[in-house]
C-alpha atoms as a PDB file:
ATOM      1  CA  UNK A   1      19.893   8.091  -6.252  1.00  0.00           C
ATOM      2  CA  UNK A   2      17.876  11.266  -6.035  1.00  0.00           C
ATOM      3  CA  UNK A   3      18.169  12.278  -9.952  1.00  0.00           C
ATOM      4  CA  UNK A   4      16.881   8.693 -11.144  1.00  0.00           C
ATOM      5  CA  UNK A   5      14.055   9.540  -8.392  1.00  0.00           C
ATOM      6  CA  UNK A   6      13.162  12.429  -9.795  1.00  0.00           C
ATOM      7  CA  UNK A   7      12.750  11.289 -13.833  1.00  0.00           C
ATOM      8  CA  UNK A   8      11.363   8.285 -12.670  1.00  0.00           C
ATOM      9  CA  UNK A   9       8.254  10.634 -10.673  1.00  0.00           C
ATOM     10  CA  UNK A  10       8.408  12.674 -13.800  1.00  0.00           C
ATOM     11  CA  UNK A  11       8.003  10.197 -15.769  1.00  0.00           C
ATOM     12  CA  UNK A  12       4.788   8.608 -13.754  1.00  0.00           C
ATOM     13  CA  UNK A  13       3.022  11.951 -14.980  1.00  0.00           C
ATOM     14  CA  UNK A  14       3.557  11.932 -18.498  1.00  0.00           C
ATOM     15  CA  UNK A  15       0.523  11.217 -19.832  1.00  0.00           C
ATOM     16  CA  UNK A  16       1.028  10.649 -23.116  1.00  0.00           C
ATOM     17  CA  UNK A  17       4.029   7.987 -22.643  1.00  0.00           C
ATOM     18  CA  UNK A  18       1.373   6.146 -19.991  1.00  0.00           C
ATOM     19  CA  UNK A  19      -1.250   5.842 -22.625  1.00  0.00           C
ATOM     20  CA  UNK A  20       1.641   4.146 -24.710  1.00  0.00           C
ATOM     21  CA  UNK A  21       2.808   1.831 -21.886  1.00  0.00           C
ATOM     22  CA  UNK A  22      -0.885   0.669 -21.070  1.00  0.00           C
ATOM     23  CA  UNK A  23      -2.067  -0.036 -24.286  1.00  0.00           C
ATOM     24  CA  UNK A  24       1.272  -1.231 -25.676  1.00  0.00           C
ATOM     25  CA  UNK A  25       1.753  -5.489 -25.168  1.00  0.00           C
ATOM     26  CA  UNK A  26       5.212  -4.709 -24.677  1.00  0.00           C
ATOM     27  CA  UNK A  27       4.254  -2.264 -21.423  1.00  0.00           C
ATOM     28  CA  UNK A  28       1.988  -4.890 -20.087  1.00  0.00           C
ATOM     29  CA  UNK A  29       4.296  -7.898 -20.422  1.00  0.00           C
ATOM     30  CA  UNK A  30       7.512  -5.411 -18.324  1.00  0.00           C
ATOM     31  CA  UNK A  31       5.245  -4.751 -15.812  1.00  0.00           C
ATOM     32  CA  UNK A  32       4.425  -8.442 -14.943  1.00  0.00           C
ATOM     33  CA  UNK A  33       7.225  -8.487 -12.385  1.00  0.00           C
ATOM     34  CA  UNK A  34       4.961  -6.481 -10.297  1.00  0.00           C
ATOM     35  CA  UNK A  35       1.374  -5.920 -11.153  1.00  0.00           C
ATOM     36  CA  UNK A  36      -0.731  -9.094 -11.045  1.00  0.00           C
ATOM     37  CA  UNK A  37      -2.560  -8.562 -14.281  1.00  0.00           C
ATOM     38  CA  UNK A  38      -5.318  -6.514 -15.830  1.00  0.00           C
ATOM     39  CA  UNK A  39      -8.648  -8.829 -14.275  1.00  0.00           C
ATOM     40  CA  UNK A  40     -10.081  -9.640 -10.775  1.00  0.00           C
ATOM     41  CA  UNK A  41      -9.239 -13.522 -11.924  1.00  0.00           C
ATOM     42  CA  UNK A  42      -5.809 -12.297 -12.380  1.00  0.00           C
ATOM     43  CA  UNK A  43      -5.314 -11.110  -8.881  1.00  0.00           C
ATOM     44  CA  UNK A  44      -7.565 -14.346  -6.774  1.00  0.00           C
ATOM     45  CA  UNK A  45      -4.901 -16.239  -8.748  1.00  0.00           C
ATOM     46  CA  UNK A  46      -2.134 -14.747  -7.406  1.00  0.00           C
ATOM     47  CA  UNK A  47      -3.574 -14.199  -3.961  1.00  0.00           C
ATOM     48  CA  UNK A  48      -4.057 -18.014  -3.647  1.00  0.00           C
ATOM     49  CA  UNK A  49      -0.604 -18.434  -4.749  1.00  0.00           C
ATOM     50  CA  UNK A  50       0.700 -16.547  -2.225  1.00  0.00           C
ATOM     51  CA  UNK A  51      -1.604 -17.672   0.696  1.00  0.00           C
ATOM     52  CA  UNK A  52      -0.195 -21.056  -0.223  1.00  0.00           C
ATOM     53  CA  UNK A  53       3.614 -19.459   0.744  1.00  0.00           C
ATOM     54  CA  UNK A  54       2.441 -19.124   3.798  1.00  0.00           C
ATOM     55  CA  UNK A  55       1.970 -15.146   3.503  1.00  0.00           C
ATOM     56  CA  UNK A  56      -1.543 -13.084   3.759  1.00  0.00           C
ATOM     57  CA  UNK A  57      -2.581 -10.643   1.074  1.00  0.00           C
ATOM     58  CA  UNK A  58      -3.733  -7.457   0.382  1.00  0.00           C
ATOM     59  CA  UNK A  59      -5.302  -6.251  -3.083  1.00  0.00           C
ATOM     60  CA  UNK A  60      -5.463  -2.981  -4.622  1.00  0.00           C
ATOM     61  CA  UNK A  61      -6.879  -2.075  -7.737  1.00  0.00           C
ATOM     62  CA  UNK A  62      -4.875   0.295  -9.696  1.00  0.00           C
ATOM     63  CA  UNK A  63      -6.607   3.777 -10.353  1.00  0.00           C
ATOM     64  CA  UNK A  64      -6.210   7.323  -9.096  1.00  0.00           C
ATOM     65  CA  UNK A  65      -7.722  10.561  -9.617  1.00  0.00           C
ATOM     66  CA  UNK A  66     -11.035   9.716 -11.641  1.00  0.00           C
ATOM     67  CA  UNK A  67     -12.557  12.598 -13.238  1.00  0.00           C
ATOM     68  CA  UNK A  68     -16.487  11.504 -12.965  1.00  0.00           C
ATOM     69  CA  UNK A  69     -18.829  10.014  -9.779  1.00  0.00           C
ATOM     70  CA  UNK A  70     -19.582   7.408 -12.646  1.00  0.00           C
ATOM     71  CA  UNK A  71     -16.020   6.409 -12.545  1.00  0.00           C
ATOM     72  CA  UNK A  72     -15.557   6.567  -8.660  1.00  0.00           C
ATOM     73  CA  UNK A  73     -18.667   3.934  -8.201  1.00  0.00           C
ATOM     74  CA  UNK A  74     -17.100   1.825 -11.147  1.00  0.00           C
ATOM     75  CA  UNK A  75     -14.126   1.866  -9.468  1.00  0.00           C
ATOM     76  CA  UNK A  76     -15.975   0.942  -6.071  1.00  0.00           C
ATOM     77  CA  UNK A  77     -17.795  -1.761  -7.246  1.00  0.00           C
ATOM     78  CA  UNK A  78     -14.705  -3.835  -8.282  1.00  0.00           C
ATOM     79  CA  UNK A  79     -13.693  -3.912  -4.448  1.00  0.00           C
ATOM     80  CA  UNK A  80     -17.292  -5.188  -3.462  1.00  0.00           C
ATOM     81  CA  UNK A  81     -16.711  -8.041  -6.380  1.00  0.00           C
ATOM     82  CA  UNK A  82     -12.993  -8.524  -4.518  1.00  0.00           C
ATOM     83  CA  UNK A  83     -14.367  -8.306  -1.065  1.00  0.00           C
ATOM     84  CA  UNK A  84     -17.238 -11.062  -1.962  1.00  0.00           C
ATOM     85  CA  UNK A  85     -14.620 -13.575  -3.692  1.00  0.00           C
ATOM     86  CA  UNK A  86     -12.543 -13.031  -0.774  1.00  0.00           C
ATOM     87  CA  UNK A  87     -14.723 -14.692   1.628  1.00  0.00           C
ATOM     88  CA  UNK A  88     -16.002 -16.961  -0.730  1.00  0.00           C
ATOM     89  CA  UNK A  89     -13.096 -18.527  -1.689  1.00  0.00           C
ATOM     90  CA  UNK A  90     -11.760 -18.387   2.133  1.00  0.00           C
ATOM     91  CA  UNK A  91      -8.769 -16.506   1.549  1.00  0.00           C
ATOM     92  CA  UNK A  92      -6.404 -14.715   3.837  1.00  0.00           C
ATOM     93  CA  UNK A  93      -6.974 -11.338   1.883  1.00  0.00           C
ATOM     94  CA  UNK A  94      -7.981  -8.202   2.301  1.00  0.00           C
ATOM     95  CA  UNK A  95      -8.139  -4.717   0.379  1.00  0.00           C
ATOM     96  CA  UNK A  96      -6.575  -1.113  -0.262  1.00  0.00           C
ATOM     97  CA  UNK A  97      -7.587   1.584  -1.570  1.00  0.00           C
ATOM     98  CA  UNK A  98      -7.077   5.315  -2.933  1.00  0.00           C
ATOM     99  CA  UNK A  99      -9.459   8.277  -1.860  1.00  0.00           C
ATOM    100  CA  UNK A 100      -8.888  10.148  -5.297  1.00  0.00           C
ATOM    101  CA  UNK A 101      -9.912   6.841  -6.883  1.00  0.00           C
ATOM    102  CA  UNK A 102     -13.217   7.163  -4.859  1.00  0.00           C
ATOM    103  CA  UNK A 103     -13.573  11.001  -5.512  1.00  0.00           C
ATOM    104  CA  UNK A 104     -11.652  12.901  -3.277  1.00  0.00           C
ATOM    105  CA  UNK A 105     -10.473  15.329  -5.853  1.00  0.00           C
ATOM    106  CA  UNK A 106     -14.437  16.122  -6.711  1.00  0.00           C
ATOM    107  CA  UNK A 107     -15.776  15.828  -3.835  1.00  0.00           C
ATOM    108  CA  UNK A 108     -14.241  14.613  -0.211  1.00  0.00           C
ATOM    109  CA  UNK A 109     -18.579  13.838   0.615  1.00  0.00           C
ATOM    110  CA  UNK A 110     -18.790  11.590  -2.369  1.00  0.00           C
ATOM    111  CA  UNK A 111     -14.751   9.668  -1.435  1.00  0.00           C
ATOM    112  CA  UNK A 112     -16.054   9.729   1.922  1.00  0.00           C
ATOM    113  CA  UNK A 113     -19.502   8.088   1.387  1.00  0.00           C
ATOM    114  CA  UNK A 114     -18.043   5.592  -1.382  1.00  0.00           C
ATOM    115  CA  UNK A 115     -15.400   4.610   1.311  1.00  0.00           C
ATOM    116  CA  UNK A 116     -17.818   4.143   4.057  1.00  0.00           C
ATOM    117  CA  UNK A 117     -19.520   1.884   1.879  1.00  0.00           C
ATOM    118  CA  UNK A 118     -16.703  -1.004   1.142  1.00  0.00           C
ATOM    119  CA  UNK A 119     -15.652  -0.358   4.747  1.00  0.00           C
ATOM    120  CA  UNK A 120     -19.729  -1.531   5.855  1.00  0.00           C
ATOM    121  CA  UNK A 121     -19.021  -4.688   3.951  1.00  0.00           C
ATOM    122  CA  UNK A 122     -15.272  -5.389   4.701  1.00  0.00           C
ATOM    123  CA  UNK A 123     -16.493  -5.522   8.076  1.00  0.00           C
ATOM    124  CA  UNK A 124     -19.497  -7.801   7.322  1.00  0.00           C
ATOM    125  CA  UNK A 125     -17.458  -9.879   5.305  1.00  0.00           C
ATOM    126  CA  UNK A 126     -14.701 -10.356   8.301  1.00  0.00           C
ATOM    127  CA  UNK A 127     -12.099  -8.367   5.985  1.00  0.00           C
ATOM    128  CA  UNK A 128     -10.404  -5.015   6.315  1.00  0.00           C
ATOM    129  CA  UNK A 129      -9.551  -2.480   3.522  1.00  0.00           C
ATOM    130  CA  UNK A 130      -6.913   0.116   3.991  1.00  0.00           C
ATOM    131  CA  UNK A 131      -6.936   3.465   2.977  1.00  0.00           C
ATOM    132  CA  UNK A 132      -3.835   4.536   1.002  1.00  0.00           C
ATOM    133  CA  UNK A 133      -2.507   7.737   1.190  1.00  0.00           C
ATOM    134  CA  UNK A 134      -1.276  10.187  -1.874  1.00  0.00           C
ATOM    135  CA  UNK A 135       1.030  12.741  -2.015  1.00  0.00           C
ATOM    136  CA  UNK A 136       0.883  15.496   0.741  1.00  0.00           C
ATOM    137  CA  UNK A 137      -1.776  17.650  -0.329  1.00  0.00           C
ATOM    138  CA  UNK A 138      -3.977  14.966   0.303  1.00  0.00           C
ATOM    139  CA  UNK A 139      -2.783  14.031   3.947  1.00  0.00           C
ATOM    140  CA  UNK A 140      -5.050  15.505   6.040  1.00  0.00           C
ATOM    141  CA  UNK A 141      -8.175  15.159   4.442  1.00  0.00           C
ATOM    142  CA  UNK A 142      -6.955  11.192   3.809  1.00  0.00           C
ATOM    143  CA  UNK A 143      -6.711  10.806   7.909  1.00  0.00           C
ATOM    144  CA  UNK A 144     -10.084  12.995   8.448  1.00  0.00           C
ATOM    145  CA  UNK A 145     -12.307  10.743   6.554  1.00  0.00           C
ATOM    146  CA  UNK A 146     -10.359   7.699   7.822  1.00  0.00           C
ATOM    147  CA  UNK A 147     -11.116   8.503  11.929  1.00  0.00           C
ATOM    148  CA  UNK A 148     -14.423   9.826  10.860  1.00  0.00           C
ATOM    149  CA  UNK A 149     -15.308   6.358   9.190  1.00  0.00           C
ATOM    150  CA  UNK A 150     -13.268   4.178  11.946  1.00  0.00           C
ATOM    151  CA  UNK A 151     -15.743   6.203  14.592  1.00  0.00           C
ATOM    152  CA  UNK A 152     -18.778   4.386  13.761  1.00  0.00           C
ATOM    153  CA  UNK A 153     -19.822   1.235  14.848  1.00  0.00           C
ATOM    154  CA  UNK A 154     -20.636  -0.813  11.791  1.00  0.00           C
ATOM    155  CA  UNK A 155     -17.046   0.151  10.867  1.00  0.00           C
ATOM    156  CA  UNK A 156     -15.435   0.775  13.580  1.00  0.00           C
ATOM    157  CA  UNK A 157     -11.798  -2.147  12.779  1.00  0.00           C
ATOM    158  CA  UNK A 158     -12.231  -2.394   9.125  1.00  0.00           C
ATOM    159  CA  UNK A 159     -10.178   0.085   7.944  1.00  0.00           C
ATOM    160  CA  UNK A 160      -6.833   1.307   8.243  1.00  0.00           C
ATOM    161  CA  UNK A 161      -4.544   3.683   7.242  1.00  0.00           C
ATOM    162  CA  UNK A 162      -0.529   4.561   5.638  1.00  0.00           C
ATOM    163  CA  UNK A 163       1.597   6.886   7.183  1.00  0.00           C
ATOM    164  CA  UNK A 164       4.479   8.019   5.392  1.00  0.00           C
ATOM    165  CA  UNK A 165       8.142   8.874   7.152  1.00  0.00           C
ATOM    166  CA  UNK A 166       9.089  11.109   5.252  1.00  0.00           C
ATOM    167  CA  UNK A 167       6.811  13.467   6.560  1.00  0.00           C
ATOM    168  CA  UNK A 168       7.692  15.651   9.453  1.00  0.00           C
ATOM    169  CA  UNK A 169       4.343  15.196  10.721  1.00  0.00           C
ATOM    170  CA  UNK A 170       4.054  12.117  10.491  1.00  0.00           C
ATOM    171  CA  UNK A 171       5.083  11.262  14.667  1.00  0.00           C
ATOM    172  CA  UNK A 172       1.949  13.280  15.567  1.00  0.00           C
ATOM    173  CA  UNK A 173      -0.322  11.534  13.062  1.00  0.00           C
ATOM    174  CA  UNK A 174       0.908   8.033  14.364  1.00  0.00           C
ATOM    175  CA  UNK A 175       0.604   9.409  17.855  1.00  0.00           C
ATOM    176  CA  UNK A 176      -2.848  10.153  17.236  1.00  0.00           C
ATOM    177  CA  UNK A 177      -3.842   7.151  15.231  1.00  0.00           C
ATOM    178  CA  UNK A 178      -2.827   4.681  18.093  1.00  0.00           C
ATOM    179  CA  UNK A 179      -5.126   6.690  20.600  1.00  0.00           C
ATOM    180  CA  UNK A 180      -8.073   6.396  18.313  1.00  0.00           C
ATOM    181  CA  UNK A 181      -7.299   2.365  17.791  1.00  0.00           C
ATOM    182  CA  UNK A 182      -6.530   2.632  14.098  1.00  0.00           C
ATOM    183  CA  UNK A 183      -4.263   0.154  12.640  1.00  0.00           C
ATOM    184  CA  UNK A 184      -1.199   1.682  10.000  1.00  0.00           C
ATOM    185  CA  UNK A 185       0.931   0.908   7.178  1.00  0.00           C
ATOM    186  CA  UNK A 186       4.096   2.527   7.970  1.00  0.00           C
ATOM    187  CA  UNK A 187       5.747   3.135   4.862  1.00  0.00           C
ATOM    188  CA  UNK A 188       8.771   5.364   3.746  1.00  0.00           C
ATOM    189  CA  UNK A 189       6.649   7.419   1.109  1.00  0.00           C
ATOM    190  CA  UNK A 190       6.942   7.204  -2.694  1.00  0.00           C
ATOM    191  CA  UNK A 191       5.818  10.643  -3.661  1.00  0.00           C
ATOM    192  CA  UNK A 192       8.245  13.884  -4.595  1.00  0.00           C
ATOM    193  CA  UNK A 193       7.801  16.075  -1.558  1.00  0.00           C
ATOM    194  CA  UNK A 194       9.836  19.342  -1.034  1.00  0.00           C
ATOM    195  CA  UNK A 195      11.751  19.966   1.671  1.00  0.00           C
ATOM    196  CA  UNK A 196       9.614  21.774   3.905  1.00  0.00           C
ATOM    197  CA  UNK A 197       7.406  19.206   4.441  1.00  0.00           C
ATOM    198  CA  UNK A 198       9.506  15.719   3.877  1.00  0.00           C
ATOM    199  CA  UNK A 199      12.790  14.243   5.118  1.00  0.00           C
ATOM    200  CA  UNK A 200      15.212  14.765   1.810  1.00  0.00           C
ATOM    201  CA  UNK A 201      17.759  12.583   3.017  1.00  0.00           C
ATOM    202  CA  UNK A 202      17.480   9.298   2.742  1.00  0.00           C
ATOM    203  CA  UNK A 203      19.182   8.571   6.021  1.00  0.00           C
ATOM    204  CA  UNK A 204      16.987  10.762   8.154  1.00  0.00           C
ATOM    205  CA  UNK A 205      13.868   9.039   6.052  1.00  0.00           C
ATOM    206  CA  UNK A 206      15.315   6.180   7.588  1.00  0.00           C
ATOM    207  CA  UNK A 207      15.746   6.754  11.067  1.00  0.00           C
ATOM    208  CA  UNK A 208      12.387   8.374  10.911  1.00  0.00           C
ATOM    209  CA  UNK A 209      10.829   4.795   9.528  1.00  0.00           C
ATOM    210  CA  UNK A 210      12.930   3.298  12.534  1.00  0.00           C
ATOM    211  CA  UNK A 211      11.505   5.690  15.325  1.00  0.00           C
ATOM    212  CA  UNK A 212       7.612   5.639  13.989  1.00  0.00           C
ATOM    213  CA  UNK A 213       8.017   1.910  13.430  1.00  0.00           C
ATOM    214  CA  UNK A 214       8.974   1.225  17.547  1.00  0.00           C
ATOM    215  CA  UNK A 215       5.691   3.526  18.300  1.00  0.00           C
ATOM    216  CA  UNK A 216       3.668   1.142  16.512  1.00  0.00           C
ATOM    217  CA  UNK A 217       5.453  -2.316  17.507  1.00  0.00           C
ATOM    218  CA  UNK A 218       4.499  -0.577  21.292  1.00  0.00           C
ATOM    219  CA  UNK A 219       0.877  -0.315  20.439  1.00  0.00           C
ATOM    220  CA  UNK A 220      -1.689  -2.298  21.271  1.00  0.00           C
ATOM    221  CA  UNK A 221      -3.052  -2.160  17.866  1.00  0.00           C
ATOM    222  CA  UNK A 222      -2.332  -4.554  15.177  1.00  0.00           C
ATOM    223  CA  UNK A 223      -0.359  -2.710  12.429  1.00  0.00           C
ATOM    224  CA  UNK A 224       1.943  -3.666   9.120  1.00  0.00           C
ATOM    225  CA  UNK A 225       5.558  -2.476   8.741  1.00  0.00           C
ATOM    226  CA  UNK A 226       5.943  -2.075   5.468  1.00  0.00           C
ATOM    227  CA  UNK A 227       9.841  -2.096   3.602  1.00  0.00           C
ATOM    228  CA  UNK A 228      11.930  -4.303   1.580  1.00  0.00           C
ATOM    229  CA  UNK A 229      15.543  -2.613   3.620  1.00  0.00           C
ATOM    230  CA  UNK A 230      17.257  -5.325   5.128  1.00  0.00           C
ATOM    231  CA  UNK A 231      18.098  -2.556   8.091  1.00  0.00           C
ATOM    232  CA  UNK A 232      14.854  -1.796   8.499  1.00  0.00           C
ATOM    233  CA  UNK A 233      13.719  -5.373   9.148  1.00  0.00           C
ATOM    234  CA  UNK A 234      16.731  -6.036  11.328  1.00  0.00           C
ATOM    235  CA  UNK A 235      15.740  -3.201  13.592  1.00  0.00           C
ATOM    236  CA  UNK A 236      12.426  -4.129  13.909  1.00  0.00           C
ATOM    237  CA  UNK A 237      13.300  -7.592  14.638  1.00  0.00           C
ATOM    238  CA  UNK A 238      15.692  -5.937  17.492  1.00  0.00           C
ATOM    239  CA  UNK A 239      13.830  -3.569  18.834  1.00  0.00           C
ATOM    240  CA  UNK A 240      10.400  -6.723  18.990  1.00  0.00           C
ATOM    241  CA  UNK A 241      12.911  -8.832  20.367  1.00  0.00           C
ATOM    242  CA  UNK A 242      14.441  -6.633  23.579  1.00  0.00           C
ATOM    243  CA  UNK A 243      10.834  -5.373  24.277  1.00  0.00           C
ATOM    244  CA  UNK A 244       9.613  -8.993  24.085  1.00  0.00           C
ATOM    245  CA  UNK A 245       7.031  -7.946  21.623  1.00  0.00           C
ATOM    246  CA  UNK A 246       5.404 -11.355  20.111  1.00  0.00           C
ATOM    247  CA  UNK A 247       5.778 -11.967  16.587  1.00  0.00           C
ATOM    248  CA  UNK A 248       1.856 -12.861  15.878  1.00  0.00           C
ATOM    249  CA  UNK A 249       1.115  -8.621  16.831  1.00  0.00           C
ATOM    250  CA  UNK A 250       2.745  -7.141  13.749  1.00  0.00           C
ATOM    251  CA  UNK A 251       3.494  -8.242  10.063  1.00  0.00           C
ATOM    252  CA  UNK A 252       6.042  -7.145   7.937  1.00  0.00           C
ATOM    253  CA  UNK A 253       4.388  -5.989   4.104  1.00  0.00           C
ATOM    254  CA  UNK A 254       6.257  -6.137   1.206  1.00  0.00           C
ATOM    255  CA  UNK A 255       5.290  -5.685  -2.243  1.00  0.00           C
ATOM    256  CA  UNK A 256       4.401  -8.450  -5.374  1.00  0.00           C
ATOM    257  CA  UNK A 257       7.395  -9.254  -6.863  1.00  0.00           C
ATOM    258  CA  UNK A 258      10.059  -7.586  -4.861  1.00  0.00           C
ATOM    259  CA  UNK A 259      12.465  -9.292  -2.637  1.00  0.00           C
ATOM    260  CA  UNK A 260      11.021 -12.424  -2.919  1.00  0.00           C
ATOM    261  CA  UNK A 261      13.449 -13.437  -0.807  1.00  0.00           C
ATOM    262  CA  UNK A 262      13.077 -11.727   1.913  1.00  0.00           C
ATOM    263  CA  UNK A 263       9.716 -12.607   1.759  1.00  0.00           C
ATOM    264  CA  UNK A 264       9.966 -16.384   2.333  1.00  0.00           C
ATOM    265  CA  UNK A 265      13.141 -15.905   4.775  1.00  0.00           C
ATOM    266  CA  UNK A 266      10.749 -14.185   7.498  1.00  0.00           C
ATOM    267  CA  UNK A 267       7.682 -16.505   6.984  1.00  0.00           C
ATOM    268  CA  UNK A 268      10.611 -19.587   7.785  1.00  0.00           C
ATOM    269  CA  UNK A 269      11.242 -17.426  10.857  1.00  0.00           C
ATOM    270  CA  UNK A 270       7.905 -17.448  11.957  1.00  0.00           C
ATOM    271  CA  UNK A 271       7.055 -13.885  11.211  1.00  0.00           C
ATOM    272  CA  UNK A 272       3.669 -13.040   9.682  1.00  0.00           C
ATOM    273  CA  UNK A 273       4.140 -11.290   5.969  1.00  0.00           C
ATOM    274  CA  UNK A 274       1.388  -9.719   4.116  1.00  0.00           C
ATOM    275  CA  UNK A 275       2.046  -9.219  -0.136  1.00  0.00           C
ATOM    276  CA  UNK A 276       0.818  -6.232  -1.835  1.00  0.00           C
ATOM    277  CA  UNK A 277      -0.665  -7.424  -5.049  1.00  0.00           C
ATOM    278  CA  UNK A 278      -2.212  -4.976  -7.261  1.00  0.00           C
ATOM    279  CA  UNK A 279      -3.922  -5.486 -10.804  1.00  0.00           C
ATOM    280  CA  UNK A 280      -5.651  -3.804 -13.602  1.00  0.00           C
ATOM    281  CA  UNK A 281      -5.452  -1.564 -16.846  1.00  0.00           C
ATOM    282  CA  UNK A 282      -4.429   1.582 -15.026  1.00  0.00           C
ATOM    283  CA  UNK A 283      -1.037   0.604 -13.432  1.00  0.00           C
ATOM    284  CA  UNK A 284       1.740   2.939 -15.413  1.00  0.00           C
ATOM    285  CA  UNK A 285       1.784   5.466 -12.439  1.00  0.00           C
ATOM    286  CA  UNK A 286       2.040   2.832  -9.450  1.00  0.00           C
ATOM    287  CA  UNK A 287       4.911   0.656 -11.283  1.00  0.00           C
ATOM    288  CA  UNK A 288       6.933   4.129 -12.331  1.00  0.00           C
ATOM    289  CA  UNK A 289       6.992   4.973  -8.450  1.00  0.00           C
ATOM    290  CA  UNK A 290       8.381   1.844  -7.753  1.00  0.00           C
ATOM    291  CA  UNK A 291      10.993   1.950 -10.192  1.00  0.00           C
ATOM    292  CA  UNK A 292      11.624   6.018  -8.237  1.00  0.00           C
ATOM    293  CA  UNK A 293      11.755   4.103  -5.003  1.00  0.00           C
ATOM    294  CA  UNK A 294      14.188   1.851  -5.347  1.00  0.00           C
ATOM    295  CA  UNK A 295      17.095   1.387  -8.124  1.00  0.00           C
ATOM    296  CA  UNK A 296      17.440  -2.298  -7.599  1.00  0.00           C
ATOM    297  CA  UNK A 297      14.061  -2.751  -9.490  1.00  0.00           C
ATOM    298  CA  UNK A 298      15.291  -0.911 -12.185  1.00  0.00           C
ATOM    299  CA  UNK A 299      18.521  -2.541 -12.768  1.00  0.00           C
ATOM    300  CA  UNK A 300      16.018  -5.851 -12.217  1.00  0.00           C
ATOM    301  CA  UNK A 301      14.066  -4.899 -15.623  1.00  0.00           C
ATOM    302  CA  UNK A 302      17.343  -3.916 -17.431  1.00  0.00           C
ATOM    303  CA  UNK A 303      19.202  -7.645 -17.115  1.00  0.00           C
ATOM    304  CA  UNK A 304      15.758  -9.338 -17.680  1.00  0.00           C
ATOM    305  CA  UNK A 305      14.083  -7.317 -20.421  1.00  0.00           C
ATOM    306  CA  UNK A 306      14.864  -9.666 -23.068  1.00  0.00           C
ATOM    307  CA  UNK A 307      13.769 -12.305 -21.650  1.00  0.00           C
ATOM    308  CA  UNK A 308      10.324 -10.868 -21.707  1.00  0.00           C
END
């Protein structure tokens, strides 16, 4: 469905109907299904929750594009408070994160520095925080400060990296990311990219996902394969199985609140699952891109919204 793509992208930059949705009880309660809630508290909860399913976790706090370094280290310092309640309370968690929420779009020094830092004590702290990556303009700088940072010894394992398929590039960037050790989220991409640049059908997207996906399952490196496609699944669960790849060197990543049931179907098959759960005030543009990505979620909110 490329036109209800397309508004709902639109729609994740209108600023003044995400002011509305953020503020508005009625906007907070919808997007329960898949944000965690507004606090850290919110998001431990849920975490333990799902550790107790048998699945790991990873937590992002929502944000993007900050406009001051005040905001950037505010920003920061709620992943050191997440990092430290992670290992205090023992759970099997770790973090993710967005550059432009760190700076990027003010200065790639001040992202790169702020990055470093969480990285230092996800690695003190035993965790790992991955670096999400934005919309295309912001690929190559994104996988810069990422090898840059996974170069030096004190971080060197901590962090990690997305790769989108719907890039044409992406082969080479996975390609490269393997040689230097780095550990990937392979995703299918959730951005609007033209043509030039990005896979626009989604059957190409798919066999793309399919090809990087056997490049990583190959690799040495632990990395997460993340989709909710049935067909995606089954072919990694193929391809694993005929290259007697062991189940305990990838995971499968899926996101909080979608296909739940997918979710506890591979843990009962022994496969390892890691759950996306993000939280906080600023999550309007995350849960519109996951309404673009996939219609089901849509149709989800539809048959359920009075219920809310």
């Amino acid at each position: 469905m490329p036109v209800l793509r397309t508004f709902f992208i639109a729609l994740s930059h209108n600023r003044a109907l995400r002011r509305f949705s953020e503020r508005s009880l009625v906007g907070k309660r919808v997007s329960s299904r898949f944000i965690a809630g507004m606090e850290i508290e919110d998001a431990l909860r849920v975490a333990e929750e799902v550790n107790k399913q048998g699945m790991s976790v990873t937590l992002d706090s929502l944000g993007e594009s900050v406009t001051t370094e005040a905001e950037a280290r505010v920003a920061a310092e709620v992943y050191h408070k997440l990092l430290d309640a992670i290992a205090a309370r023992k759970l099997d968690a770790n973090i993710s994160m967005k550059l432009t929420q760190m700076g990027l779009n003010l200065s790639p020094a001040l992202a790169e520095s702020i990055a470093e830092s969480v990285a230092q004590h996800a690695s003190k702290t035993g965790s790992f925080v991955r670096i999400d990556m934005e919309d295309s303009s912001l690929t190559q700088v994104t996988l810069e400060i990422v090898k840059r940072l996974h170069a030096k010894p004190d971080v060197r394992g901590a962090i990690g990296i997305v790769i989108q398929a719907y890039l044409y590039r992406s082969k080479n960037d996975i390609e490269d990311l393997i040689g230097n050790g780095i550990r990937v989220r392979l995703c299918k991409g959730a951005y609007q990219e033209p043509a030039e640049i990005a896979f626009p059908r989604k059957a190409d997207v798919d066999a793309n996902f399919i090809r990087l996906a056997n490049l990583l399952l190959e690799s040495p490196v632990y990395h997460g394969l993340a989709t909710h496609d049935d067909a995606m699944v089954a072919a990694a669960q193929s391809y694993a199985s005929q290259h007697s790849i062991e189940r305990s060197r990838f995971e499968f990543q899926m996101l909080y609140g979608i296909r739940r049931d997918l979710q506890r179907k591979l843990v009962d098959e022994g496969y390892k699952v890691r759950v996306y759960v993000p939280f906080g005030n600023d999550w309007y543009p995350y849960f519109m891109r996951r309404l673009a990505e996939r219609p089901a979620n849509v149709l989800f909110l539809a048959k359920n919204f009075f219920r809310f």
